[in-house]
Structure formats: C-alpha cells, structure tokens
PDB file of N, CA and C in Angstrom:
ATOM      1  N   UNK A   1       0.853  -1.178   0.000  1.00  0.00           N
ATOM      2  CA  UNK A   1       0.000   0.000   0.000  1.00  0.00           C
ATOM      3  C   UNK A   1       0.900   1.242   0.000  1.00  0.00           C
ATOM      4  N   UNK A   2       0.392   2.149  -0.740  1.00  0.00           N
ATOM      5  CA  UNK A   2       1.325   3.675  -0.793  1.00  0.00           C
ATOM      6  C   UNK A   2       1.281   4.263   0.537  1.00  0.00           C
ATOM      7  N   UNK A   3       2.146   4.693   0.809  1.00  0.00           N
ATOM      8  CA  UNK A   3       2.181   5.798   1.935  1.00  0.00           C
ATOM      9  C   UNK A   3       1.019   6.724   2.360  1.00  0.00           C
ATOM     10  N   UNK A   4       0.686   7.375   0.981  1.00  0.00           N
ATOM     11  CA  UNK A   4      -0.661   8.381   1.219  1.00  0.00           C
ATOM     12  C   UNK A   4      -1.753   7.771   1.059  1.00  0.00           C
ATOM     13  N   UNK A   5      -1.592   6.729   0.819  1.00  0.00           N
ATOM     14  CA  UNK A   5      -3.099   5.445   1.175  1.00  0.00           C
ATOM     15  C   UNK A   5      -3.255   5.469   2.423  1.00  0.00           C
ATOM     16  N   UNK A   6      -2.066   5.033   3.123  1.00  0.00           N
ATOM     17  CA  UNK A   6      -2.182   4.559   4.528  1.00  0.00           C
ATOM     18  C   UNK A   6      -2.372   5.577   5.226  1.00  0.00           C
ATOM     19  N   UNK A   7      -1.602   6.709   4.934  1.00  0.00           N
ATOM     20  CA  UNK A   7      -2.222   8.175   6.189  1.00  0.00           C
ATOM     21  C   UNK A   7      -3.463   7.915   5.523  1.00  0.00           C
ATOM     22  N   UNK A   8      -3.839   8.198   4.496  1.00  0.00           N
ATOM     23  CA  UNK A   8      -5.651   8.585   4.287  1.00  0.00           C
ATOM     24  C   UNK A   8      -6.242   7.774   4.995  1.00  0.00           C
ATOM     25  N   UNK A   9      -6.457   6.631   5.146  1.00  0.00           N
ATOM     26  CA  UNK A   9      -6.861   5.377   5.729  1.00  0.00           C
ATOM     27  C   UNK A   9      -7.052   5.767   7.250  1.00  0.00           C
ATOM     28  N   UNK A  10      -5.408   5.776   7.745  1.00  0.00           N
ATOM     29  CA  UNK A  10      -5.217   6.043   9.286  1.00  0.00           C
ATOM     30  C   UNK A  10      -6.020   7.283  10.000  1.00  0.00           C
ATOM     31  N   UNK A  11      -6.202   8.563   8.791  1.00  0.00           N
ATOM     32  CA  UNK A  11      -7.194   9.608   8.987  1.00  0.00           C
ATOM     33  C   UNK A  11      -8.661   9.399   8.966  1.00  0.00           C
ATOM     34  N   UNK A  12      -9.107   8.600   8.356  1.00  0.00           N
ATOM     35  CA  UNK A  12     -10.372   8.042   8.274  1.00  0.00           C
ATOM     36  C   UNK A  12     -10.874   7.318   9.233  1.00  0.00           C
ATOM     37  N   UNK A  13      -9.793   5.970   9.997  1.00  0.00           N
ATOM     38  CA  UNK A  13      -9.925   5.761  10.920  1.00  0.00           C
ATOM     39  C   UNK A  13      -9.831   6.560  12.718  1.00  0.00           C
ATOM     40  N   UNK A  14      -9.454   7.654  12.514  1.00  0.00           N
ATOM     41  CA  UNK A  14      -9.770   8.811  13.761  1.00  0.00           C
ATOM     42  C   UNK A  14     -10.725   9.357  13.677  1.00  0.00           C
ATOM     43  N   UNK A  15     -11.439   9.743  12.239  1.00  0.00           N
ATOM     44  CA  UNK A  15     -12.405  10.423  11.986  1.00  0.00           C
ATOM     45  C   UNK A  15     -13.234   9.327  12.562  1.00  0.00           C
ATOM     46  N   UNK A  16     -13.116   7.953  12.354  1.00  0.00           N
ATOM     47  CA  UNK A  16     -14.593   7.221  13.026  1.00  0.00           C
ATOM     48  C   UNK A  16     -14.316   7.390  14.227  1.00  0.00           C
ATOM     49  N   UNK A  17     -12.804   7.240  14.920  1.00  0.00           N
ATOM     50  CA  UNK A  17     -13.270   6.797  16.413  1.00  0.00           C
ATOM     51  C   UNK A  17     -13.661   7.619  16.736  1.00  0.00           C
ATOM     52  N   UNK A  18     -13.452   9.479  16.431  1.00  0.00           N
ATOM     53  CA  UNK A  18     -14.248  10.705  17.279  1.00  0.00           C
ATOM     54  C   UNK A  18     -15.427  10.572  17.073  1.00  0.00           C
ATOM     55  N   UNK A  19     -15.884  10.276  15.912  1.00  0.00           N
ATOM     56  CA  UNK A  19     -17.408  10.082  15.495  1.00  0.00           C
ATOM     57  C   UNK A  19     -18.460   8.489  16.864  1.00  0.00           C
ATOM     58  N   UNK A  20     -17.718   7.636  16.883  1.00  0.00           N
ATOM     59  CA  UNK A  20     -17.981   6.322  17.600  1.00  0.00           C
ATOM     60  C   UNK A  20     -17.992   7.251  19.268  1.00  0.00           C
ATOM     61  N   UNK A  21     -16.747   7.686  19.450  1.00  0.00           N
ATOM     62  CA  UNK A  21     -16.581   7.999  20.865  1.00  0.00           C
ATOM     63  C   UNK A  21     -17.485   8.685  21.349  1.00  0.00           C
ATOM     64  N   UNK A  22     -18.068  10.452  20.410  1.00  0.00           N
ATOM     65  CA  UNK A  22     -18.891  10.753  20.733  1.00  0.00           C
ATOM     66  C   UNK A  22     -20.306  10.407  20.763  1.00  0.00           C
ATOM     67  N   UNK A  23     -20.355   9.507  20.248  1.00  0.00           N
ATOM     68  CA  UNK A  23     -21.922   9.085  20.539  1.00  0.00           C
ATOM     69  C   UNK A  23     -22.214   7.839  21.469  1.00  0.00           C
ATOM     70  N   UNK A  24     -21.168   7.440  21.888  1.00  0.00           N
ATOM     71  CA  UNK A  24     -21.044   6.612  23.047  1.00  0.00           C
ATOM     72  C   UNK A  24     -20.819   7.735  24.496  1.00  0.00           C
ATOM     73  N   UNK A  25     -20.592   8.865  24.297  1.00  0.00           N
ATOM     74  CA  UNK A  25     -20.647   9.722  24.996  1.00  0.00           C
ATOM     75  C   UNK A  25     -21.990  10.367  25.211  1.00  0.00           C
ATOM     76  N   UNK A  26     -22.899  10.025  24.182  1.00  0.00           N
ATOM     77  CA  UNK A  26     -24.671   9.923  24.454  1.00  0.00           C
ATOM     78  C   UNK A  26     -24.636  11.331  23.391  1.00  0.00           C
ATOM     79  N   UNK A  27     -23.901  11.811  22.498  1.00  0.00           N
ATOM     80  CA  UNK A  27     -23.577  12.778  21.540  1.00  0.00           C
ATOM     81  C   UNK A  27     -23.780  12.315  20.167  1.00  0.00           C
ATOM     82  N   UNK A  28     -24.687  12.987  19.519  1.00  0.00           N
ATOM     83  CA  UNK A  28     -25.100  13.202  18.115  1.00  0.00           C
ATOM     84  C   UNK A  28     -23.459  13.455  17.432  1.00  0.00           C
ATOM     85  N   UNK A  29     -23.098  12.540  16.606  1.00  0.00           N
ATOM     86  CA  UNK A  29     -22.222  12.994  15.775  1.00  0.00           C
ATOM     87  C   UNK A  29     -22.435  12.124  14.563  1.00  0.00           C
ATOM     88  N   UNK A  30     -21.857  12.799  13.264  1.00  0.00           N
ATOM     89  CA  UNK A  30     -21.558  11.962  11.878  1.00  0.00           C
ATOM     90  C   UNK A  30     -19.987  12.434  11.268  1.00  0.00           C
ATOM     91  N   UNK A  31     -19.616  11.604  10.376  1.00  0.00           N
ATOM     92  CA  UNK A  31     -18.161  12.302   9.541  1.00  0.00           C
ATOM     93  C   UNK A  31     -19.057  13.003   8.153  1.00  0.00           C
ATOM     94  N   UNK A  32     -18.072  13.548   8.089  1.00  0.00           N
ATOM     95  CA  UNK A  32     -18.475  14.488   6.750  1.00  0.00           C
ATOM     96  C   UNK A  32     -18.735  13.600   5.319  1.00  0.00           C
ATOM     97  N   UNK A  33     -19.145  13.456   4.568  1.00  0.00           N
ATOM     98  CA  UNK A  33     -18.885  12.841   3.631  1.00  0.00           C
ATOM     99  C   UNK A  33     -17.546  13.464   2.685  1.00  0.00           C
ATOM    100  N   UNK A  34     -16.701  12.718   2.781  1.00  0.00           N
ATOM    101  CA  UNK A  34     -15.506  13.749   1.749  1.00  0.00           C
ATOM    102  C   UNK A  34     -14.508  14.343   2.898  1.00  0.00           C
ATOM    103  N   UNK A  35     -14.786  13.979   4.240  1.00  0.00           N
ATOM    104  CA  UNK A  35     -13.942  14.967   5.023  1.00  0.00           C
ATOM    105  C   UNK A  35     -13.667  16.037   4.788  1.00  0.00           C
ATOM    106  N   UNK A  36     -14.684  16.752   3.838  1.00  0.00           N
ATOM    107  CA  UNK A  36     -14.375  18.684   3.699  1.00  0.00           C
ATOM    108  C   UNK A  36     -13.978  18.194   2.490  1.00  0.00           C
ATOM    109  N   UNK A  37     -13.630  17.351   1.494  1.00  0.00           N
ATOM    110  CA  UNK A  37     -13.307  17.958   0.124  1.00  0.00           C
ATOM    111  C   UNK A  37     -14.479  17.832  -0.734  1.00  0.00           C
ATOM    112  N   UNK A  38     -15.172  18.751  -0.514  1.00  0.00           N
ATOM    113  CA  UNK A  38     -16.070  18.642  -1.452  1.00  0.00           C
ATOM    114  C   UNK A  38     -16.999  19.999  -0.975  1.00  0.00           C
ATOM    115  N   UNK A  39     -16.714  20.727  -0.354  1.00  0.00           N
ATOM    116  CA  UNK A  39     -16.739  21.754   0.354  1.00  0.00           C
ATOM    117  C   UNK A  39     -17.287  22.294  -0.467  1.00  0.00           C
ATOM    118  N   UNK A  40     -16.273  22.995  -1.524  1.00  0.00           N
ATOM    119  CA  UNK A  40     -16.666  23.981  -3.085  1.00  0.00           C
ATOM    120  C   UNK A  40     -17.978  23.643  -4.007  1.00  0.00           C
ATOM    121  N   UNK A  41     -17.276  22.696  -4.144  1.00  0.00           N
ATOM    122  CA  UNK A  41     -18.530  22.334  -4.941  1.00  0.00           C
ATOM    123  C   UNK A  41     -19.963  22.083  -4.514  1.00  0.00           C
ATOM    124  N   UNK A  42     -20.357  21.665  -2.892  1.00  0.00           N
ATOM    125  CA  UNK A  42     -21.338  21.007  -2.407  1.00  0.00           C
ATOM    126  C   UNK A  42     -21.918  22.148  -1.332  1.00  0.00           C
ATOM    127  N   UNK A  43     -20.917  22.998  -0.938  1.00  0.00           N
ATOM    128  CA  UNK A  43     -21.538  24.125   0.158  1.00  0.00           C
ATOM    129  C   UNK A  43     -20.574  23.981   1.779  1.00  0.00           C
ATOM    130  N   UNK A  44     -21.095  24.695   2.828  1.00  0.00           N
ATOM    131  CA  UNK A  44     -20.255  24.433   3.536  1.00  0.00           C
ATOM    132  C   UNK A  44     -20.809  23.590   4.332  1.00  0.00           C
ATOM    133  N   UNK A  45     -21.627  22.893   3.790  1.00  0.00           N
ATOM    134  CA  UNK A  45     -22.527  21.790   5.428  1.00  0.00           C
ATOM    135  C   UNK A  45     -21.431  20.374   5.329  1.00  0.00           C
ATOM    136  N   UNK A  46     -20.440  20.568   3.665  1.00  0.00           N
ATOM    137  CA  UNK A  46     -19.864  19.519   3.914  1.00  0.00           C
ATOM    138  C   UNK A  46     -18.129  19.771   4.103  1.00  0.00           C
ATOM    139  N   UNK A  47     -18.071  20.820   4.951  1.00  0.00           N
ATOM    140  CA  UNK A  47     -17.301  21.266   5.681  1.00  0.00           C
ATOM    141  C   UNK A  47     -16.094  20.577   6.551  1.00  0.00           C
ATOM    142  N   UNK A  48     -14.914  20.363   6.864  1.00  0.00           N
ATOM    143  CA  UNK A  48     -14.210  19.749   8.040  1.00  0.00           C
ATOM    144  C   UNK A  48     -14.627  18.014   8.234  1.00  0.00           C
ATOM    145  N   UNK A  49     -14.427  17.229   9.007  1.00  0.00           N
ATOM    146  CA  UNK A  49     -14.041  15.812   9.160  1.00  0.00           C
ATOM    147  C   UNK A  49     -15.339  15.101   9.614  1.00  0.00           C
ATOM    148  N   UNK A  50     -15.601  15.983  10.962  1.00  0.00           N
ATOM    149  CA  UNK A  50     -17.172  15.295  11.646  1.00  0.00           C
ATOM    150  C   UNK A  50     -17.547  16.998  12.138  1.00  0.00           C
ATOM    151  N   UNK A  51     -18.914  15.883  12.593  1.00  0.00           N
ATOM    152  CA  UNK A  51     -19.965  17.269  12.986  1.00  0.00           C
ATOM    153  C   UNK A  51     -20.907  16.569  14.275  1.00  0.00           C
ATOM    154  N   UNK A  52     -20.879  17.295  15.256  1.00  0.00           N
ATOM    155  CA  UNK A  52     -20.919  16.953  16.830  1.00  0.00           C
ATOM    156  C   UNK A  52     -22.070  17.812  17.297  1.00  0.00           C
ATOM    157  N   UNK A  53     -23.336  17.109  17.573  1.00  0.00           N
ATOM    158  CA  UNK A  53     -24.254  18.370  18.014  1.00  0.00           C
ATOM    159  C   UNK A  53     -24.853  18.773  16.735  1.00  0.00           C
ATOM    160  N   UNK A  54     -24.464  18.714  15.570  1.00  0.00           N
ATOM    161  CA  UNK A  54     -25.394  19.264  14.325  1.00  0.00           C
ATOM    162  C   UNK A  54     -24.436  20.944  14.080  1.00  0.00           C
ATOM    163  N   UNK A  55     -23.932  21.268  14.932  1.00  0.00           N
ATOM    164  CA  UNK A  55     -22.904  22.353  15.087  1.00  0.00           C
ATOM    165  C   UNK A  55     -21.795  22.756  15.162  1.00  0.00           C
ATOM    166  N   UNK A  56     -20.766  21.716  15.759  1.00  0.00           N
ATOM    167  CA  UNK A  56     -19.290  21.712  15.822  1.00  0.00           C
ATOM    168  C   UNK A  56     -18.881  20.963  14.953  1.00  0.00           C
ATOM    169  N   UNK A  57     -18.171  21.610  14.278  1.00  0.00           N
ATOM    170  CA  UNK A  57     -17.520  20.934  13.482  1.00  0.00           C
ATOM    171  C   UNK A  57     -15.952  20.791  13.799  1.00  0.00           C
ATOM    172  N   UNK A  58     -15.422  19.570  13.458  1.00  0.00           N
ATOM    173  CA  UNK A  58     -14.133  19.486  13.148  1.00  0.00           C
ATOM    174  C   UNK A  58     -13.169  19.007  12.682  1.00  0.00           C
ATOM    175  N   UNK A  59     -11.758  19.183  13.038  1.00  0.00           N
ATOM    176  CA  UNK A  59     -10.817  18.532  12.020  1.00  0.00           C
ATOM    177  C   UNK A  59     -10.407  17.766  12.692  1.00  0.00           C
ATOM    178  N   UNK A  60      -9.690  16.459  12.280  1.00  0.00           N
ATOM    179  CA  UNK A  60      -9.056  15.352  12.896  1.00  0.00           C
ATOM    180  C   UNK A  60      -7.850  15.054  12.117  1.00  0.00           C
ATOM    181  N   UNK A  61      -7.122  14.954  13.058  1.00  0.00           N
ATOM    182  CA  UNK A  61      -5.611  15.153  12.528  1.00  0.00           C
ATOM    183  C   UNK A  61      -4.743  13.669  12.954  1.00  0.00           C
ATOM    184  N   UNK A  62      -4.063  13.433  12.572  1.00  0.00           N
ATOM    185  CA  UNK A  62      -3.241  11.832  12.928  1.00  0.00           C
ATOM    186  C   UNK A  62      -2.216  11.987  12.636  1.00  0.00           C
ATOM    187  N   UNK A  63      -0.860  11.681  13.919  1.00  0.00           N
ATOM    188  CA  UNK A  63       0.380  11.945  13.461  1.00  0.00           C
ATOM    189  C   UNK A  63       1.108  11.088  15.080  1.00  0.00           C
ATOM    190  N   UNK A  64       2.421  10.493  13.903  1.00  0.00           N
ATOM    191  CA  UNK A  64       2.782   9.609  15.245  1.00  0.00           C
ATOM    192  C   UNK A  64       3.333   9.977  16.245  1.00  0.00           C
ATOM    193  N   UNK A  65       4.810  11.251  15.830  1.00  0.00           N
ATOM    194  CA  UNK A  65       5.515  11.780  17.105  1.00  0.00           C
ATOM    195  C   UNK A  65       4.941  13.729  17.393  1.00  0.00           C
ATOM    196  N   UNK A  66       4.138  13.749  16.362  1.00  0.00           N
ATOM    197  CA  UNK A  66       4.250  15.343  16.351  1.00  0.00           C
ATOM    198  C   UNK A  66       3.040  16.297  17.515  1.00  0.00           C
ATOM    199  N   UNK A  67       2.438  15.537  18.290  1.00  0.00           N
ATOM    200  CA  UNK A  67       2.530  15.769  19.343  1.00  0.00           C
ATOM    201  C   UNK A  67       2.286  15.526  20.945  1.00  0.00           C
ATOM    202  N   UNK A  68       4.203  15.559  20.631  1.00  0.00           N
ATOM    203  CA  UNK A  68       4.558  14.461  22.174  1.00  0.00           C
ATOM    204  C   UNK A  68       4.673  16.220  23.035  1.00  0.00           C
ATOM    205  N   UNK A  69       4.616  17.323  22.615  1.00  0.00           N
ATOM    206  CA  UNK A  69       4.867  18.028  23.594  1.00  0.00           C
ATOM    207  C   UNK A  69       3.569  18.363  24.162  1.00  0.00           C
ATOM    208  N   UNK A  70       2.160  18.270  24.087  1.00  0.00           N
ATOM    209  CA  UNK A  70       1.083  18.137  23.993  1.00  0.00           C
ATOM    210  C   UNK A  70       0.589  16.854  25.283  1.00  0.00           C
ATOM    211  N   UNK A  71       1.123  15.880  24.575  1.00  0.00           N
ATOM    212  CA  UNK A  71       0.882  14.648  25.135  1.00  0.00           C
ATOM    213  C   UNK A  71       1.975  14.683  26.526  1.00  0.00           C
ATOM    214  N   UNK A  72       2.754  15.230  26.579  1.00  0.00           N
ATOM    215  CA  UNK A  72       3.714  15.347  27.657  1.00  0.00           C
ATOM    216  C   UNK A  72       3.018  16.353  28.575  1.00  0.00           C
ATOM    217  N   UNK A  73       2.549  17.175  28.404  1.00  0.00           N
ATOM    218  CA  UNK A  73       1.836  18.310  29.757  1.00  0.00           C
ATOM    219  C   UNK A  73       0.605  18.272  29.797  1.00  0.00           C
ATOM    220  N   UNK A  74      -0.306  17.022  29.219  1.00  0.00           N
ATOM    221  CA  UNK A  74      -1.397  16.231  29.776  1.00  0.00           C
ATOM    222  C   UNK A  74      -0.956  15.669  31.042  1.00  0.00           C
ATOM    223  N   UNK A  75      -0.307  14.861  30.514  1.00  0.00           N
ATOM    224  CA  UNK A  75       0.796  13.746  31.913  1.00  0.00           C
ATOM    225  C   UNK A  75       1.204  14.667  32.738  1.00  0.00           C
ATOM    226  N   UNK A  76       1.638  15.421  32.756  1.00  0.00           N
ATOM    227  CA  UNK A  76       2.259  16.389  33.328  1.00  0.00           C
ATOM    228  C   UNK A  76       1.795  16.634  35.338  1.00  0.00           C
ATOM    229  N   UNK A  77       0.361  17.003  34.937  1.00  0.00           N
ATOM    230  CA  UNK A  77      -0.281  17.569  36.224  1.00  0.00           C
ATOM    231  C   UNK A  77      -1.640  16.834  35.907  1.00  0.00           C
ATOM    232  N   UNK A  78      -2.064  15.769  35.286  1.00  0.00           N
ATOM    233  CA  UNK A  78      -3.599  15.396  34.739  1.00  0.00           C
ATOM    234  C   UNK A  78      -4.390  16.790  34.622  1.00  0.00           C
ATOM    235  N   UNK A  79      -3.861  17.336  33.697  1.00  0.00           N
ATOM    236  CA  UNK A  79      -4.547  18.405  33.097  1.00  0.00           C
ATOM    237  C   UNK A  79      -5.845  18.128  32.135  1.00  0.00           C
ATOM    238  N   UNK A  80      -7.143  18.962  32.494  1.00  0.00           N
ATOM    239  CA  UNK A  80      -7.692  18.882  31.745  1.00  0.00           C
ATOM    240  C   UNK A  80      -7.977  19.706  30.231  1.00  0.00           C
ATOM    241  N   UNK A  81      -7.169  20.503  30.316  1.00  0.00           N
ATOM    242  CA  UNK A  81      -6.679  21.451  28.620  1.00  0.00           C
ATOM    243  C   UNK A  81      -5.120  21.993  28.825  1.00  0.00           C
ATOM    244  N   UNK A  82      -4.844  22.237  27.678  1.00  0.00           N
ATOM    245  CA  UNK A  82      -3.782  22.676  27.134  1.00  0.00           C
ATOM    246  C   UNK A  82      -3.534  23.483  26.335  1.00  0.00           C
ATOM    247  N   UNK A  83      -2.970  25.027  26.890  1.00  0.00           N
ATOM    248  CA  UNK A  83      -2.842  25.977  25.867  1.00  0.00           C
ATOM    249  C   UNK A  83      -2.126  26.235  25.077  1.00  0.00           C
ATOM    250  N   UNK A  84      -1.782  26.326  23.910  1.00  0.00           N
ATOM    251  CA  UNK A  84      -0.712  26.256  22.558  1.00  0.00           C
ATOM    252  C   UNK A  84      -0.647  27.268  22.011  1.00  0.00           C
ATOM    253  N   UNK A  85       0.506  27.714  21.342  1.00  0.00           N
ATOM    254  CA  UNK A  85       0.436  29.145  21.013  1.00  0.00           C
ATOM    255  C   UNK A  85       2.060  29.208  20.320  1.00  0.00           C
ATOM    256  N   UNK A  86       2.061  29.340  19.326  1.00  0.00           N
ATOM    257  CA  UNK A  86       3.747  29.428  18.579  1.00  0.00           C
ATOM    258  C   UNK A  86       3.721  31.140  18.472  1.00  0.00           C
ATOM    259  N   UNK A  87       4.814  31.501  17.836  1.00  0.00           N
ATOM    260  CA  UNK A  87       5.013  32.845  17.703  1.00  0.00           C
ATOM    261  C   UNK A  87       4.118  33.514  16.640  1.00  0.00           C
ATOM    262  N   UNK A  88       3.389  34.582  17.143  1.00  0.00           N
ATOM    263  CA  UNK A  88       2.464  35.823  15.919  1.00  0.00           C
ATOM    264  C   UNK A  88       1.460  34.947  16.011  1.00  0.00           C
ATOM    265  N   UNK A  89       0.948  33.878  16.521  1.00  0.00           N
ATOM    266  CA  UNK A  89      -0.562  33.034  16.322  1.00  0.00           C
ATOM    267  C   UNK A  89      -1.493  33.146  17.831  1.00  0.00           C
ATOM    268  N   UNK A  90      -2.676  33.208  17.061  1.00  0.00           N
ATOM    269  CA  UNK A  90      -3.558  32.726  18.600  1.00  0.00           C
ATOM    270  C   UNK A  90      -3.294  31.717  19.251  1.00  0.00           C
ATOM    271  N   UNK A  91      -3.705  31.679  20.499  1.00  0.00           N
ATOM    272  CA  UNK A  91      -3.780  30.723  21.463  1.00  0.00           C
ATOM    273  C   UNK A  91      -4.693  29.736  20.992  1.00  0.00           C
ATOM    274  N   UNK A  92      -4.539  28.048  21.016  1.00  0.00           N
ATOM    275  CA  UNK A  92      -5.167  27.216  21.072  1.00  0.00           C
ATOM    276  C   UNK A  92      -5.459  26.543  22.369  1.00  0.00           C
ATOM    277  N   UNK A  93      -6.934  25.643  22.520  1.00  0.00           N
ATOM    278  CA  UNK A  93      -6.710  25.210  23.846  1.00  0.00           C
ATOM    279  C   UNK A  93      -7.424  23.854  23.242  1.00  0.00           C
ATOM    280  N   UNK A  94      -6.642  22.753  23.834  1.00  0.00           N
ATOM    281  CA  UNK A  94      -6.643  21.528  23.755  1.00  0.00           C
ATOM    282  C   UNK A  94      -7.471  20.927  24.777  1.00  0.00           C
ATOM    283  N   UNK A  95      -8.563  20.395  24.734  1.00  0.00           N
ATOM    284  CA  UNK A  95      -8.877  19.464  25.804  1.00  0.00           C
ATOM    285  C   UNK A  95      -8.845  17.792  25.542  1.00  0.00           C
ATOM    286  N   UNK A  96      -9.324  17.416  26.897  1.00  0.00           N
ATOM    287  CA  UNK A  96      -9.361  15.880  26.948  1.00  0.00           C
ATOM    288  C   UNK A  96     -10.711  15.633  26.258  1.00  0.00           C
ATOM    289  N   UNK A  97     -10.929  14.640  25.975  1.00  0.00           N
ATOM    290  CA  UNK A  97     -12.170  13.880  24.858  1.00  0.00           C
ATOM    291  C   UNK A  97     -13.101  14.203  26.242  1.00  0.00           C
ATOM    292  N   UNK A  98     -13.107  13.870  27.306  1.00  0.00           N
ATOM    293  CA  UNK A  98     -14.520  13.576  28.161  1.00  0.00           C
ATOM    294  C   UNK A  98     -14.843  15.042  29.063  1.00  0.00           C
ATOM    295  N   UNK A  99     -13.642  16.139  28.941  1.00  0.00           N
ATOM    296  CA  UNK A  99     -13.385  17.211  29.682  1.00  0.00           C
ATOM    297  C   UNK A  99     -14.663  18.029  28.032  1.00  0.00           C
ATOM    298  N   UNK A 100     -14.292  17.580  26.612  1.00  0.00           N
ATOM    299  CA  UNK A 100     -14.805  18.596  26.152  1.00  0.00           C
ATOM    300  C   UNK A 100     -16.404  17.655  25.355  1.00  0.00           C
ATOM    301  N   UNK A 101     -16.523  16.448  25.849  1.00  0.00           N
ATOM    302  CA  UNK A 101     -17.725  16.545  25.494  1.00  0.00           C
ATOM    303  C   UNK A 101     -18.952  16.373  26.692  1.00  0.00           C
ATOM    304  N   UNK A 102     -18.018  16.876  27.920  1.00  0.00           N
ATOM    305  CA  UNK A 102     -18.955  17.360  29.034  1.00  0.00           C
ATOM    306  C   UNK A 102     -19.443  18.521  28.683  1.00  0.00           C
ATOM    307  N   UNK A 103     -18.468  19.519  28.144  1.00  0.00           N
ATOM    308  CA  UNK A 103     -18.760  20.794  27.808  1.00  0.00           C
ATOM    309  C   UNK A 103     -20.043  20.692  26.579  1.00  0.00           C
ATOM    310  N   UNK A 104     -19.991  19.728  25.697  1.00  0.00           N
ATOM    311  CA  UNK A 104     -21.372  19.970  25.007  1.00  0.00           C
ATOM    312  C   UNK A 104     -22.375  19.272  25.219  1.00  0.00           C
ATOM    313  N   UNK A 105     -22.171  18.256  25.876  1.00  0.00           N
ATOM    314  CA  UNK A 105     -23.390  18.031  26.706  1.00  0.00           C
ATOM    315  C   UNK A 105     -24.286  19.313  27.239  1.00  0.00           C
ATOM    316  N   UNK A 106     -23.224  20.033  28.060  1.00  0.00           N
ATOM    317  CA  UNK A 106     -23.807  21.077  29.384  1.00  0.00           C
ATOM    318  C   UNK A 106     -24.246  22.300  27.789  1.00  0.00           C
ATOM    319  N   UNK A 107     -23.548  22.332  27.168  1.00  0.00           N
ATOM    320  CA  UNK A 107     -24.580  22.920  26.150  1.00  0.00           C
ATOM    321  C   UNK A 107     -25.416  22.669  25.827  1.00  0.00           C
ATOM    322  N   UNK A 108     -25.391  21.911  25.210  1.00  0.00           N
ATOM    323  CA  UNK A 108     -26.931  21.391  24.502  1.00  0.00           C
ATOM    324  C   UNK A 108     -27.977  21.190  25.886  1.00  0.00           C
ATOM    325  N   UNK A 109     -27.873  21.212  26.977  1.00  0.00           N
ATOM    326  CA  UNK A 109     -28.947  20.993  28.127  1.00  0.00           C
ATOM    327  C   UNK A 109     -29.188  22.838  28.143  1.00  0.00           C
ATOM    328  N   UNK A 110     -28.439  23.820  28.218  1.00  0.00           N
ATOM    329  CA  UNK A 110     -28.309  25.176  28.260  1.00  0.00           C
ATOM    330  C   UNK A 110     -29.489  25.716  27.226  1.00  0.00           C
ATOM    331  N   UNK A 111     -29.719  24.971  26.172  1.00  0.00           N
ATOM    332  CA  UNK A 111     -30.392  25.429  25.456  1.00  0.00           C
ATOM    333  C   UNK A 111     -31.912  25.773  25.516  1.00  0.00           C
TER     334      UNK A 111
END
C-alpha cells in the first residue's frame, strides 16, 4: 500500500473513532462525507471531518511523534486542557475527549 493510502486510511480511521466515541458519549455525531473535500462544490454543510451536536464541526488530525509536547503536559499535572500558542498566532486550547464533550453536553442541556 502507498504511503498516502495509509495516512488517508489512518485519517479516516480517527475520523470514526471521534465520530464512535462521541456518541457513546450519548452525543449526536456523523463524519463528513468527503472529510471537507467537497466543500466547493457542495456548500459548507460539507465542511471539516465530523460534525458533533449538528454544530461543531471538526478537524481530525493523525500523526505519530508530532505531538509528544502536547501529550507530555497532559501527563504532566492530569490536566484537563492545554494551551498552545507558537510565535504571531492565537492561542489554542486543547482538551481531553470527556473534559470537552462534558462541555457539550452542558450545552446542549443550556439550550
């Protein structure tokens, strides 16, 4: 198998488990059809990887060492997010899978 078979593949397979995880988390989710390529042509509902809630959308990314500094200050203090931020960019904040689909749970009840 080619190389960019197997990332595509290995990406497809994260895209299900976020999709599986969250709805075992009692969360409405689907993957995109196309994972976002088809965006242009189709509109933006087929936007990014999965869609969580009918509203969040997102990207799912797969990579083996690229991030251990991430994965290192989880461990760190059992943190439940992580703020990221390289030079001239916004701040990102990382959470844990059950830290952020508490958070949409407690949304979607907010409503």
């Amino acid at each position: 198998m080619r190389r960019g078979a197997r990332n595509k593949e290995r990406g497809y397979e994260l895209e299900r488990e976020v999709v599986v995880a969250a709805q075992e988390a009692g969360l409405e989710a689907t993957r995109v059809f196309g994972s976002g390529a088809f965006k242009n042509e189709l509109g933006e509902e087929f936007s990014g990887d999965v869609v969580i809630e009918g509203q969040w959308r997102g990207e799912c990314k797969r990579t083996k060492r690229g991030l251990a500094l991430i994965t290192k200050a989880f461990s760190q203090d059992d943190a439940d997010f992580v703020c990221v931020r390289t030079d001239r960019a916004p701040r990102f904040y990382v959470l844990r899978e059950g830290t952020f689909f508490d958070l949409l749970k407690r949304e979607r009840r907010a409503k």
